[in-house]
PDB file of N, CA and C in Angstrom:
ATOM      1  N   UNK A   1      28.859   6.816  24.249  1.00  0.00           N
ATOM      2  CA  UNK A   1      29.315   5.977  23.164  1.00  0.00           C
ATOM      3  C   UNK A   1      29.967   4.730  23.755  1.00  0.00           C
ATOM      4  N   UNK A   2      29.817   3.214  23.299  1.00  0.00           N
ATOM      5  CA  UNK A   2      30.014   2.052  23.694  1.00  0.00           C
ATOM      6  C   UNK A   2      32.026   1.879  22.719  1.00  0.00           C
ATOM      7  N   UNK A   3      32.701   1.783  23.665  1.00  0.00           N
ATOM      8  CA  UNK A   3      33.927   1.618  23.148  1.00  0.00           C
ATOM      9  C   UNK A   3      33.885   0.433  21.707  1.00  0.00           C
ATOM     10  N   UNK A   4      32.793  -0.151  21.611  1.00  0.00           N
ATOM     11  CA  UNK A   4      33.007  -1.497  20.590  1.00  0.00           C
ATOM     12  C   UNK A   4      32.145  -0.554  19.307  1.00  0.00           C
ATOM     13  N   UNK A   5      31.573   0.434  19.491  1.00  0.00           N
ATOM     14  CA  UNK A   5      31.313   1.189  18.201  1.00  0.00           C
ATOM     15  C   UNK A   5      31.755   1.479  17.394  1.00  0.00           C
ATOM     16  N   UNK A   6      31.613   0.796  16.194  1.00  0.00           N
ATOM     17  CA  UNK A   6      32.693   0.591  15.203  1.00  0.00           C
ATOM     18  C   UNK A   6      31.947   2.147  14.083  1.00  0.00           C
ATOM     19  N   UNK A   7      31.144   2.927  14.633  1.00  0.00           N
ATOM     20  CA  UNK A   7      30.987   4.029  14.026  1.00  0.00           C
ATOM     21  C   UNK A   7      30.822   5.187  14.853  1.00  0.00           C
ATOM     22  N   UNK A   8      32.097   5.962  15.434  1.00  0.00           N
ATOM     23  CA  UNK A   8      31.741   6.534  16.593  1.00  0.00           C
ATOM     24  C   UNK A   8      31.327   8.164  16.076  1.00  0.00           C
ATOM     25  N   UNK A   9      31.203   8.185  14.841  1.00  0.00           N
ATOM     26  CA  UNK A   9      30.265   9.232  14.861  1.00  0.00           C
ATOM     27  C   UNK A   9      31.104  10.424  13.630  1.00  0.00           C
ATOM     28  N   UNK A  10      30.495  11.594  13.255  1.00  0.00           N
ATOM     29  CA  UNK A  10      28.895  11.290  13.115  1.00  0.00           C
ATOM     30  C   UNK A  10      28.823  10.556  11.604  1.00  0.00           C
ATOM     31  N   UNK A  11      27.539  10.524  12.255  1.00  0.00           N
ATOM     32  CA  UNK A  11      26.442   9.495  11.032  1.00  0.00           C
ATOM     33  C   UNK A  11      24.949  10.342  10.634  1.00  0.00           C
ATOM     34  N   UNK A  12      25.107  10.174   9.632  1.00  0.00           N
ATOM     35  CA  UNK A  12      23.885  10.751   8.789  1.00  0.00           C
ATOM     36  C   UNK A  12      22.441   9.555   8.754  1.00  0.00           C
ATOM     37  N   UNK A  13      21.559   9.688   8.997  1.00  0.00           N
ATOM     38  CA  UNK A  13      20.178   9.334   8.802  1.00  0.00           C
ATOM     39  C   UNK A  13      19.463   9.417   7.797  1.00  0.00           C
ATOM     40  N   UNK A  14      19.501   8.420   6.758  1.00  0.00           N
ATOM     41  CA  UNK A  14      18.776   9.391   5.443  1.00  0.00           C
ATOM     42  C   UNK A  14      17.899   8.602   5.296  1.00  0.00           C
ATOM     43  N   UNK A  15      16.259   9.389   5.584  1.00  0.00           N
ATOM     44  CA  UNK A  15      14.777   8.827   5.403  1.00  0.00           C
ATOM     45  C   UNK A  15      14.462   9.600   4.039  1.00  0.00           C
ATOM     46  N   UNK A  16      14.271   8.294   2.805  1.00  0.00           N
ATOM     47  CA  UNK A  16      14.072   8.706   1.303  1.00  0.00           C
ATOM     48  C   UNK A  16      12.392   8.126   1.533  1.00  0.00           C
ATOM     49  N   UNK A  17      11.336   8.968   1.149  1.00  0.00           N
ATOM     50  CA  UNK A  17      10.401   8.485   0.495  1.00  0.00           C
ATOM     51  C   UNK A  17       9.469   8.784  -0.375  1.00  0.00           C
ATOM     52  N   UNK A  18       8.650   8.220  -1.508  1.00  0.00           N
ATOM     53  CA  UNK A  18       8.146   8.675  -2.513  1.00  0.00           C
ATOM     54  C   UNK A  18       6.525   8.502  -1.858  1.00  0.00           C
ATOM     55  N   UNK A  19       5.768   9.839  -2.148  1.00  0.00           N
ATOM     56  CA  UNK A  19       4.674  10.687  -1.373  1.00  0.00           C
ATOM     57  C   UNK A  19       3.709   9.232  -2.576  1.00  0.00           C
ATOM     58  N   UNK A  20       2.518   9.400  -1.839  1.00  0.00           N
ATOM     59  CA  UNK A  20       1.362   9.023  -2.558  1.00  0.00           C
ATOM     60  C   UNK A  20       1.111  10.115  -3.508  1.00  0.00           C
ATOM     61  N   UNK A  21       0.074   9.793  -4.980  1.00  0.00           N
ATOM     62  CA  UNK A  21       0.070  10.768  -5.694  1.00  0.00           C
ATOM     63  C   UNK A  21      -0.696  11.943  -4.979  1.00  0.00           C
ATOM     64  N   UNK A  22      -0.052  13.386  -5.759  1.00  0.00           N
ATOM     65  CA  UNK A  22      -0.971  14.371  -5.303  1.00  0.00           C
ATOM     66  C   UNK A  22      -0.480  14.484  -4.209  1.00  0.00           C
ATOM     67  N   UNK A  23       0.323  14.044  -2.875  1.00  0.00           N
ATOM     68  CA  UNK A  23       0.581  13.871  -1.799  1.00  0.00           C
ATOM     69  C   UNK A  23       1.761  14.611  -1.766  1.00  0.00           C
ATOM     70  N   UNK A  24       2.664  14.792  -2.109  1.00  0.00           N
ATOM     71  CA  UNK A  24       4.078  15.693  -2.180  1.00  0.00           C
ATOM     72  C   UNK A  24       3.957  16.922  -1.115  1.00  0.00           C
ATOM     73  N   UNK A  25       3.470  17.349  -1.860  1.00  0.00           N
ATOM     74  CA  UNK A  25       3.361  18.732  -0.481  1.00  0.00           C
ATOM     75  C   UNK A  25       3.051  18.161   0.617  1.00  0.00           C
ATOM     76  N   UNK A  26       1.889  17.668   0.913  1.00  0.00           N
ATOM     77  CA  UNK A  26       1.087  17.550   1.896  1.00  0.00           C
ATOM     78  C   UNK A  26       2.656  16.997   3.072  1.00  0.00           C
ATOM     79  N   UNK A  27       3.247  15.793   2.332  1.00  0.00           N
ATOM     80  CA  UNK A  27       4.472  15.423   2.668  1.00  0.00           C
ATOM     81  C   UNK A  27       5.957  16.552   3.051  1.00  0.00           C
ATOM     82  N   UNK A  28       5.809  17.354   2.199  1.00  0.00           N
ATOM     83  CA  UNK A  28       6.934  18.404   2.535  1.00  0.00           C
ATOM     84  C   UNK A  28       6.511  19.089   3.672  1.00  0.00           C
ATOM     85  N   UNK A  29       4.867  19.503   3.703  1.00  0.00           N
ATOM     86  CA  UNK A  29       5.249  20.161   4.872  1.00  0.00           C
ATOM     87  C   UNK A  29       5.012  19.707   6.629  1.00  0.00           C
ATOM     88  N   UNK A  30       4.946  18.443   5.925  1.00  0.00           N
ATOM     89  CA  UNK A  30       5.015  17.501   7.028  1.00  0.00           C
ATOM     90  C   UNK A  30       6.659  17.258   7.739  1.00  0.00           C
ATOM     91  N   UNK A  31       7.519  16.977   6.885  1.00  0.00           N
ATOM     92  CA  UNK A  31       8.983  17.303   7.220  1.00  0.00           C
ATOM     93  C   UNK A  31       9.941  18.374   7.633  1.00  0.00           C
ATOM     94  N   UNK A  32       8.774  19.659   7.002  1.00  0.00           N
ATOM     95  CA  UNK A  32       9.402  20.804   7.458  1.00  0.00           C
ATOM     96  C   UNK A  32       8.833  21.087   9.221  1.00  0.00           C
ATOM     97  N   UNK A  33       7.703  20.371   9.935  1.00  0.00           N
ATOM     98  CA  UNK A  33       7.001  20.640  11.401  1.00  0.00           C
ATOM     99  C   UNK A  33       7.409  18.886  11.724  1.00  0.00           C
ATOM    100  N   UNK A  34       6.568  18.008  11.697  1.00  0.00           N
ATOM    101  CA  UNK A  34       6.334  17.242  12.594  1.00  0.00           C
ATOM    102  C   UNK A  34       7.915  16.517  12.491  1.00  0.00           C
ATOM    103  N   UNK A  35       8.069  16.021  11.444  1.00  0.00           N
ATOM    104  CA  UNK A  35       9.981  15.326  11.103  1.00  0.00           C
ATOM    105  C   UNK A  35      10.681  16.263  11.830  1.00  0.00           C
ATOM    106  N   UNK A  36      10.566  17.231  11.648  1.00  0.00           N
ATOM    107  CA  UNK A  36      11.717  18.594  12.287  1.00  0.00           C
ATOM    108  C   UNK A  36      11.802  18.234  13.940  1.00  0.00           C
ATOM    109  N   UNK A  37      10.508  18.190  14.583  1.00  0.00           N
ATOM    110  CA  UNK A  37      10.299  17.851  16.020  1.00  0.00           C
ATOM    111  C   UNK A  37      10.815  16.127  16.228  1.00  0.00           C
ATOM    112  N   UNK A  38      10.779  15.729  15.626  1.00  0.00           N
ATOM    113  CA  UNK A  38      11.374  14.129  15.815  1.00  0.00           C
ATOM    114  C   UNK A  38      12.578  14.120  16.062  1.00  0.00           C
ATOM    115  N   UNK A  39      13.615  15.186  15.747  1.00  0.00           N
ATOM    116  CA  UNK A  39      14.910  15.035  15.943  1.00  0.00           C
ATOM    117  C   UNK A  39      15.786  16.453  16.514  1.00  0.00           C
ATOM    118  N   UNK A  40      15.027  17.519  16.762  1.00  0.00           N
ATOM    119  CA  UNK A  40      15.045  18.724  17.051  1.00  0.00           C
ATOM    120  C   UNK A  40      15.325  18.500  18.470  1.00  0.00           C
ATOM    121  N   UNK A  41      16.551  18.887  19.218  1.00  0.00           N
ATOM    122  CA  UNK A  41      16.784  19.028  20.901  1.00  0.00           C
ATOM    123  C   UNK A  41      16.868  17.910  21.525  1.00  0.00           C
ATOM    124  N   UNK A  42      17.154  16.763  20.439  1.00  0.00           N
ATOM    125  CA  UNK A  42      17.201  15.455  20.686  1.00  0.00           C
ATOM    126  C   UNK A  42      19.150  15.460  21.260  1.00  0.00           C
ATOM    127  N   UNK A  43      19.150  14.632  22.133  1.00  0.00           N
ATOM    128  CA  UNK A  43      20.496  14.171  22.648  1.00  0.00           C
ATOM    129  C   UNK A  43      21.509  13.656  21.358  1.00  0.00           C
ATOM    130  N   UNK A  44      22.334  14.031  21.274  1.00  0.00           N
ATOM    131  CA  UNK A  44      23.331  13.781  19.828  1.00  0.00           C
ATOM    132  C   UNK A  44      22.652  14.293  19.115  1.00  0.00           C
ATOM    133  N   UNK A  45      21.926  14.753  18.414  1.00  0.00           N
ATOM    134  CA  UNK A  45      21.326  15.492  16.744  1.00  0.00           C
ATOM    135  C   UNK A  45      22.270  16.537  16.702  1.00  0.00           C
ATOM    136  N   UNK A  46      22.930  16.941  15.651  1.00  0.00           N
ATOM    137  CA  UNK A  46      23.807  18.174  15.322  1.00  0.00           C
ATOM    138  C   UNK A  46      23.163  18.593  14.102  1.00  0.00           C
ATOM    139  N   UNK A  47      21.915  18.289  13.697  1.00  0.00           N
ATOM    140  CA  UNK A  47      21.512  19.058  12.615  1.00  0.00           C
ATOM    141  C   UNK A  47      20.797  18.455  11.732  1.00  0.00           C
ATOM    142  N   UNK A  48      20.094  18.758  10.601  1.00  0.00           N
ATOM    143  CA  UNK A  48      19.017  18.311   9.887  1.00  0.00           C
ATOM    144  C   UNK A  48      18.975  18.806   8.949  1.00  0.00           C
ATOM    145  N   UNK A  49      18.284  18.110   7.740  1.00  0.00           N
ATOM    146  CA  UNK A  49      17.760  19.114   6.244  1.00  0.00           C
ATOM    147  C   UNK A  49      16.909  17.863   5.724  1.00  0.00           C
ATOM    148  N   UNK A  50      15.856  18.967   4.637  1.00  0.00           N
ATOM    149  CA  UNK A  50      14.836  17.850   4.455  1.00  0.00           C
ATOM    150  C   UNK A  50      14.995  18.561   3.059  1.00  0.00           C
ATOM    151  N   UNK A  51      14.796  18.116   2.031  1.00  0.00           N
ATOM    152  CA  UNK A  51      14.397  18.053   0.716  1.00  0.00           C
ATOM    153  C   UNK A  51      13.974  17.353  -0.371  1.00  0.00           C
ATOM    154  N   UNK A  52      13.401  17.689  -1.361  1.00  0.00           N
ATOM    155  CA  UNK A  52      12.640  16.966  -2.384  1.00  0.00           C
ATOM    156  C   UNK A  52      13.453  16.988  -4.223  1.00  0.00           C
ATOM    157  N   UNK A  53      13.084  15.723  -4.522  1.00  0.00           N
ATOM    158  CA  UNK A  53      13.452  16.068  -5.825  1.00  0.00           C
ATOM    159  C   UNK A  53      13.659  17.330  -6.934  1.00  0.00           C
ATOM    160  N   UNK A  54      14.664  16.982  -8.131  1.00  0.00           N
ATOM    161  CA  UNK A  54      13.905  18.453  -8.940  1.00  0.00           C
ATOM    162  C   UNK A  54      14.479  17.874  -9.926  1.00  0.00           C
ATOM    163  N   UNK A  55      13.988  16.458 -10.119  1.00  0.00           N
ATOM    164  CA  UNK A  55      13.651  16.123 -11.497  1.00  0.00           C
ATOM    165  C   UNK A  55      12.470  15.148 -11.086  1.00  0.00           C
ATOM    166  N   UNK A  56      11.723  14.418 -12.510  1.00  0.00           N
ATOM    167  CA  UNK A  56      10.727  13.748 -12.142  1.00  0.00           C
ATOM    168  C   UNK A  56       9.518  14.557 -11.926  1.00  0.00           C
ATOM    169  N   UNK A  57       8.761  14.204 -10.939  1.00  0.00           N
ATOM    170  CA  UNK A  57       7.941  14.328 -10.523  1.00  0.00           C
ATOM    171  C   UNK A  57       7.322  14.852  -9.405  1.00  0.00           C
ATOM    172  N   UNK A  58       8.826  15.264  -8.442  1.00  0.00           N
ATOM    173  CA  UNK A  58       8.785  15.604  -7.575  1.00  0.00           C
ATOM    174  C   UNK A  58       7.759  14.889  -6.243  1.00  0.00           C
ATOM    175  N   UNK A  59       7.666  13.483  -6.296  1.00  0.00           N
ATOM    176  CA  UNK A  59       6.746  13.198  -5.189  1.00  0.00           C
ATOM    177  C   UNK A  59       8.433  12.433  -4.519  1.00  0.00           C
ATOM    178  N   UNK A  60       9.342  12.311  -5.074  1.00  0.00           N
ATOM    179  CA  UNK A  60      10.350  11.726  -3.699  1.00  0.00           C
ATOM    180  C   UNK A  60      10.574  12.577  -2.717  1.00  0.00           C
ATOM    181  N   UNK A  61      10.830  12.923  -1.709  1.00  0.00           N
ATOM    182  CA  UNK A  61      11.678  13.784  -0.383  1.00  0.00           C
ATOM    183  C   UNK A  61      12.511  12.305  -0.188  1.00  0.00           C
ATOM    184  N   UNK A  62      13.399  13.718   0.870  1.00  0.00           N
ATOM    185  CA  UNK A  62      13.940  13.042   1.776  1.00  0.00           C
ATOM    186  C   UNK A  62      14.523  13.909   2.797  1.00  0.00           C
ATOM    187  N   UNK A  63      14.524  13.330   3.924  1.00  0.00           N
ATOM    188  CA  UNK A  63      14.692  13.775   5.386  1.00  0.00           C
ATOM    189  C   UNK A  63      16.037  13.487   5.794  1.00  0.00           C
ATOM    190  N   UNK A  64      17.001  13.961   5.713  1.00  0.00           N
ATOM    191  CA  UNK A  64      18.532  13.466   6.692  1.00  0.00           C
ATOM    192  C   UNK A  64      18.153  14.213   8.018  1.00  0.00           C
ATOM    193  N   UNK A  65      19.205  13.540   8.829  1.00  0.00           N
ATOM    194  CA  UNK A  65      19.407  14.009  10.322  1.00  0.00           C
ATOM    195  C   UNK A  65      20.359  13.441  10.693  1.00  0.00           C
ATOM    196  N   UNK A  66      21.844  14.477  11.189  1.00  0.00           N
ATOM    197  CA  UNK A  66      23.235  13.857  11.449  1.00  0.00           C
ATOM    198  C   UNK A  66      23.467  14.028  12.727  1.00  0.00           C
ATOM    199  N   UNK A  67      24.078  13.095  13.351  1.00  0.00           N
ATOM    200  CA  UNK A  67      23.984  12.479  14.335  1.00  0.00           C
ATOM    201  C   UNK A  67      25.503  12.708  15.073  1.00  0.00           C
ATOM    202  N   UNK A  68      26.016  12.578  16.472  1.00  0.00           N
ATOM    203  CA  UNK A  68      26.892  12.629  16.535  1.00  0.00           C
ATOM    204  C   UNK A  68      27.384  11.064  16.623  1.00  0.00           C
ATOM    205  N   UNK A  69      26.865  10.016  16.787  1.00  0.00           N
ATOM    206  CA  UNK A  69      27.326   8.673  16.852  1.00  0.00           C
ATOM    207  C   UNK A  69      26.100   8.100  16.263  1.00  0.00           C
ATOM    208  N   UNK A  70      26.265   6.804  16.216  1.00  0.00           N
ATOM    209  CA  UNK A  70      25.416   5.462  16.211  1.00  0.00           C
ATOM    210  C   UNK A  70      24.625   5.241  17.263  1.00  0.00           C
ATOM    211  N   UNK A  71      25.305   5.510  18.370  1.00  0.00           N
ATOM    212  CA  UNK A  71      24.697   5.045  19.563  1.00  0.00           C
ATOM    213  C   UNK A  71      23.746   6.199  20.001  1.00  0.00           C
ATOM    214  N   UNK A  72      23.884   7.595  19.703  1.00  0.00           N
ATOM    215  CA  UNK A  72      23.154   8.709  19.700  1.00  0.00           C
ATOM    216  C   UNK A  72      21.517   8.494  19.143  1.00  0.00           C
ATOM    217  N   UNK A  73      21.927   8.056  17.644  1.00  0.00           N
ATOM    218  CA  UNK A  73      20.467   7.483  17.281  1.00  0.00           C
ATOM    219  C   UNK A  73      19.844   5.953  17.069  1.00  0.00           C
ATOM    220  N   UNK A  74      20.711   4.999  17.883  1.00  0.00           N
ATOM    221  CA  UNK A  74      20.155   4.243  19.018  1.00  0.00           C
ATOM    222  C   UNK A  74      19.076   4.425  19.936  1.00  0.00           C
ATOM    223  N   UNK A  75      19.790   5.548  20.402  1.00  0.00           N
ATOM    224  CA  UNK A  75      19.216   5.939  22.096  1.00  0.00           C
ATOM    225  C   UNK A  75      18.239   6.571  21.574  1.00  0.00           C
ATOM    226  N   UNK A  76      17.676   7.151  20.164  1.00  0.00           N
ATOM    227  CA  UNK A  76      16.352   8.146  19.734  1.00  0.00           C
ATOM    228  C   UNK A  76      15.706   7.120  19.477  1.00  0.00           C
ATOM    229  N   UNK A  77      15.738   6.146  18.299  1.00  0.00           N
ATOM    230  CA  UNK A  77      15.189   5.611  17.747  1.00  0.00           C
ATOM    231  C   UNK A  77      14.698   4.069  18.444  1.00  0.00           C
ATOM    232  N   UNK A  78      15.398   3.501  19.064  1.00  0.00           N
ATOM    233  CA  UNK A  78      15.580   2.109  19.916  1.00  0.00           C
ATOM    234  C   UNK A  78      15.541   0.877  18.967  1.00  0.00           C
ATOM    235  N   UNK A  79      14.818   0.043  19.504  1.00  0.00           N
ATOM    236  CA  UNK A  79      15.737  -0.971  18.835  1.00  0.00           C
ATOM    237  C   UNK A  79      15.137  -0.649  17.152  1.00  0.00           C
ATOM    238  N   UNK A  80      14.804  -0.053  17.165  1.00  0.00           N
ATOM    239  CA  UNK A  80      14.011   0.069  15.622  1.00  0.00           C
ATOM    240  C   UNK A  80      15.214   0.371  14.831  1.00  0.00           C
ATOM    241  N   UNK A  81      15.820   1.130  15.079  1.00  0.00           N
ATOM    242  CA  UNK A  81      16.811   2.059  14.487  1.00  0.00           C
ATOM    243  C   UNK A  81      16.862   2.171  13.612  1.00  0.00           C
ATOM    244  N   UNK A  82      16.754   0.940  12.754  1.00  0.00           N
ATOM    245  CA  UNK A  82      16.850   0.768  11.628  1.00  0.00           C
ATOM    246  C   UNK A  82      15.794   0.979  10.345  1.00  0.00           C
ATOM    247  N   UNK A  83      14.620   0.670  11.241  1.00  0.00           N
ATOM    248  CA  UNK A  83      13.239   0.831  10.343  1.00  0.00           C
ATOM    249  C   UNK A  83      12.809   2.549  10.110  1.00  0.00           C
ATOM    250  N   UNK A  84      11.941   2.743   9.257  1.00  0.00           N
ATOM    251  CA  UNK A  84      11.742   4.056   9.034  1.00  0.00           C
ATOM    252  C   UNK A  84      10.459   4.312  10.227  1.00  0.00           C
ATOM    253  N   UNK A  85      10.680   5.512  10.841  1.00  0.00           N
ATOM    254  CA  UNK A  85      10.418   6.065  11.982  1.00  0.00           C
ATOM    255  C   UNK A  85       8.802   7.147  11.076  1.00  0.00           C
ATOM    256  N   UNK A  86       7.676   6.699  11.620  1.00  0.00           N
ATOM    257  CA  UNK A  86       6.527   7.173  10.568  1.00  0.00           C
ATOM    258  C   UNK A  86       5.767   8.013  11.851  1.00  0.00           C
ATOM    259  N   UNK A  87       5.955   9.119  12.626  1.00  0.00           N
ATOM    260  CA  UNK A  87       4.681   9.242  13.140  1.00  0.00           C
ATOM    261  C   UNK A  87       3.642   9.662  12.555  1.00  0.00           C
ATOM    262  N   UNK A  88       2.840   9.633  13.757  1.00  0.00           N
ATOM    263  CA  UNK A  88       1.000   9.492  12.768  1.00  0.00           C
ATOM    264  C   UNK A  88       0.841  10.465  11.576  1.00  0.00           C
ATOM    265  N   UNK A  89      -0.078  10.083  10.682  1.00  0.00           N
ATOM    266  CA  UNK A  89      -0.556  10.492   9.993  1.00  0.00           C
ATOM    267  C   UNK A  89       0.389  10.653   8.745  1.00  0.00           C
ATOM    268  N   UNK A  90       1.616  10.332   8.636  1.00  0.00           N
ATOM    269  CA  UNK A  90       2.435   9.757   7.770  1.00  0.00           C
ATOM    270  C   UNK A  90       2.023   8.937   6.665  1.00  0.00           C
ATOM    271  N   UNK A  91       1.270   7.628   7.086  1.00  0.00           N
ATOM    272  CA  UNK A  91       0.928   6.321   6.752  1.00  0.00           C
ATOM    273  C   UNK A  91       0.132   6.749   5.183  1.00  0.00           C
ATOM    274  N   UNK A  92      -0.969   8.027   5.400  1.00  0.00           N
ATOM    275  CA  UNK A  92      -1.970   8.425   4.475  1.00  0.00           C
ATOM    276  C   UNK A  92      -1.065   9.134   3.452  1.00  0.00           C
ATOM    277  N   UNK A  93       0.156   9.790   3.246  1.00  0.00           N
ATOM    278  CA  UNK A  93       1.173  10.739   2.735  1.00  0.00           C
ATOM    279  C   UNK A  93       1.986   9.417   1.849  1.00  0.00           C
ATOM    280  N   UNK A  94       2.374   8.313   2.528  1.00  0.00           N
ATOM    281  CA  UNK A  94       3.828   8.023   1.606  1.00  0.00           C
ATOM    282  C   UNK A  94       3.564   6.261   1.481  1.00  0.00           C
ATOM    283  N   UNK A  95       3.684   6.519  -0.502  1.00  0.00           N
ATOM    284  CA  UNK A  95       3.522   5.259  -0.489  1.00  0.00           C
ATOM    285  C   UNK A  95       4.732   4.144  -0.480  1.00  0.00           C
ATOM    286  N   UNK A  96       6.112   4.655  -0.065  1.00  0.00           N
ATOM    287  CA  UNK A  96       7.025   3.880   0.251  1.00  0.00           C
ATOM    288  C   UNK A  96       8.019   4.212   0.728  1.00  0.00           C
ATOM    289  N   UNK A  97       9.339   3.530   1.495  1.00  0.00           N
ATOM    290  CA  UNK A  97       9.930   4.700   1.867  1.00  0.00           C
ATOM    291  C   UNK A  97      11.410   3.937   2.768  1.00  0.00           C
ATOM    292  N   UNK A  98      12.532   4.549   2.831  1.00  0.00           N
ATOM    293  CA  UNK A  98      13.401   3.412   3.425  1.00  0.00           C
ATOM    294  C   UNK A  98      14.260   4.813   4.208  1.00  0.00           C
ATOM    295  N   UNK A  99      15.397   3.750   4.901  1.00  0.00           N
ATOM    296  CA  UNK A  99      16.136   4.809   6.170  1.00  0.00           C
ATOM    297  C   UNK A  99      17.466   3.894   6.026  1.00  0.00           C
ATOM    298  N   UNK A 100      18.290   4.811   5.814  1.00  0.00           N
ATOM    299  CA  UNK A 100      20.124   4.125   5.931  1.00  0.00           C
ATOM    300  C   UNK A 100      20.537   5.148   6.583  1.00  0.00           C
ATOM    301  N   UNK A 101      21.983   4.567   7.084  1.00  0.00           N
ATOM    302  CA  UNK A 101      22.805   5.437   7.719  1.00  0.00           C
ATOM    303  C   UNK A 101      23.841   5.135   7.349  1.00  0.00           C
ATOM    304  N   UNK A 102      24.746   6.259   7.374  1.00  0.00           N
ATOM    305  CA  UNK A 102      26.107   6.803   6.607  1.00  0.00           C
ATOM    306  C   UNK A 102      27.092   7.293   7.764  1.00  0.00           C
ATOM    307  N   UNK A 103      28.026   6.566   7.700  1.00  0.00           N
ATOM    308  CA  UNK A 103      29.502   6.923   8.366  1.00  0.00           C
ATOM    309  C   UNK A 103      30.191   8.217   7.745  1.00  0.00           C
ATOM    310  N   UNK A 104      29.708   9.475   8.382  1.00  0.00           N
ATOM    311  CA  UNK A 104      30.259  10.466   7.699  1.00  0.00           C
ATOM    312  C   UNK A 104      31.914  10.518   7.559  1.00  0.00           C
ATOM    313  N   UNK A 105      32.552  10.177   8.963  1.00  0.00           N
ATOM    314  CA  UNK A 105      33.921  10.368   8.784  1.00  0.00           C
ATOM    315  C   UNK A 105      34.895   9.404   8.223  1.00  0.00           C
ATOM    316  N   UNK A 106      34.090   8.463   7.559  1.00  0.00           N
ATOM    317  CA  UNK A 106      35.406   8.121   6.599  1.00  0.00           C
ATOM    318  C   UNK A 106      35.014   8.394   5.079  1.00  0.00           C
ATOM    319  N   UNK A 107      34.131   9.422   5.095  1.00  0.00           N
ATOM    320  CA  UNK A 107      34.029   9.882   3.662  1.00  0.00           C
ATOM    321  C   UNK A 107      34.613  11.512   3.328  1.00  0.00           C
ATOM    322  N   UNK A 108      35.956  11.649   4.341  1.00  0.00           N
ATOM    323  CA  UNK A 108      36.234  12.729   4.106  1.00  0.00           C
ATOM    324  C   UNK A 108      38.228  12.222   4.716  1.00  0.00           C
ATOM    325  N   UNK A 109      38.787  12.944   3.700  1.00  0.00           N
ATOM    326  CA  UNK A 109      40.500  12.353   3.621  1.00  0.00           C
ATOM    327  C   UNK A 109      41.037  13.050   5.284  1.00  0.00           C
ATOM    328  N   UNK A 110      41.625  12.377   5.647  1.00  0.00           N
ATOM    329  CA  UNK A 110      42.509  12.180   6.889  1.00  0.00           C
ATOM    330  C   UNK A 110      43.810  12.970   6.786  1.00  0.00           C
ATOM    331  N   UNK A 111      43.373  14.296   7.616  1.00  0.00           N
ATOM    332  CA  UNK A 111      44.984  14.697   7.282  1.00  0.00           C
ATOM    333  C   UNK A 111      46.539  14.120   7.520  1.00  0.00           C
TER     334      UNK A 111
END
């Protein structure tokens, strides 16, 4: 961790995206294998969960992955960090889709 990290951790990863039609599953169980390996035994990852809507229509998911710093998924992602991380065969599954990150520890009171 870089002392000027103004988020030293952890931070949540949240990849939201809405499946092409008919595509939902095909998408879930894409998050439950190949997403899972994207961040699985990775340096800083402390954990993961992937889930889908249950209202609608059910074609949104979304993928979190919490991190122990910023700089943790820096060092996974590179300079991208920011963009949503698609490996192959993704592209045919989701017709849109975005990635933020969340400062977990100041969303919880300071004893």
């Amino acid at each position: 961790m870089l002392p000027d990290d103004p988020f030293p951790g952890p931070v949540l990863r949240w990849f939201e995206a809405r499946a092409k039609p008919g595509r939902g599953d095909d998408l879930a169980k894409k998050f439950a294998t190949t997403s899972v390996d994207v961040v699985r035994d990775q340096a800083g990852n402390i954990g993961h969960f992937h889930g889908r809507e249950v209202a609608g229509h059910g074609d949104v998911l979304v993928f979190a992955s919490v991190w122990t710093s910023l700089d943790a998924i820096k060092e996974r992602f590179g300079d991208a960090w920011q963009s949503s991380y698609l490996p192959a065969g993704y592209d045919d599954l989701i017709a849109e889709c975005s990635v933020r990150h969340f400062d977990l520890a100041s969303g919880w009171p300071q004893p």
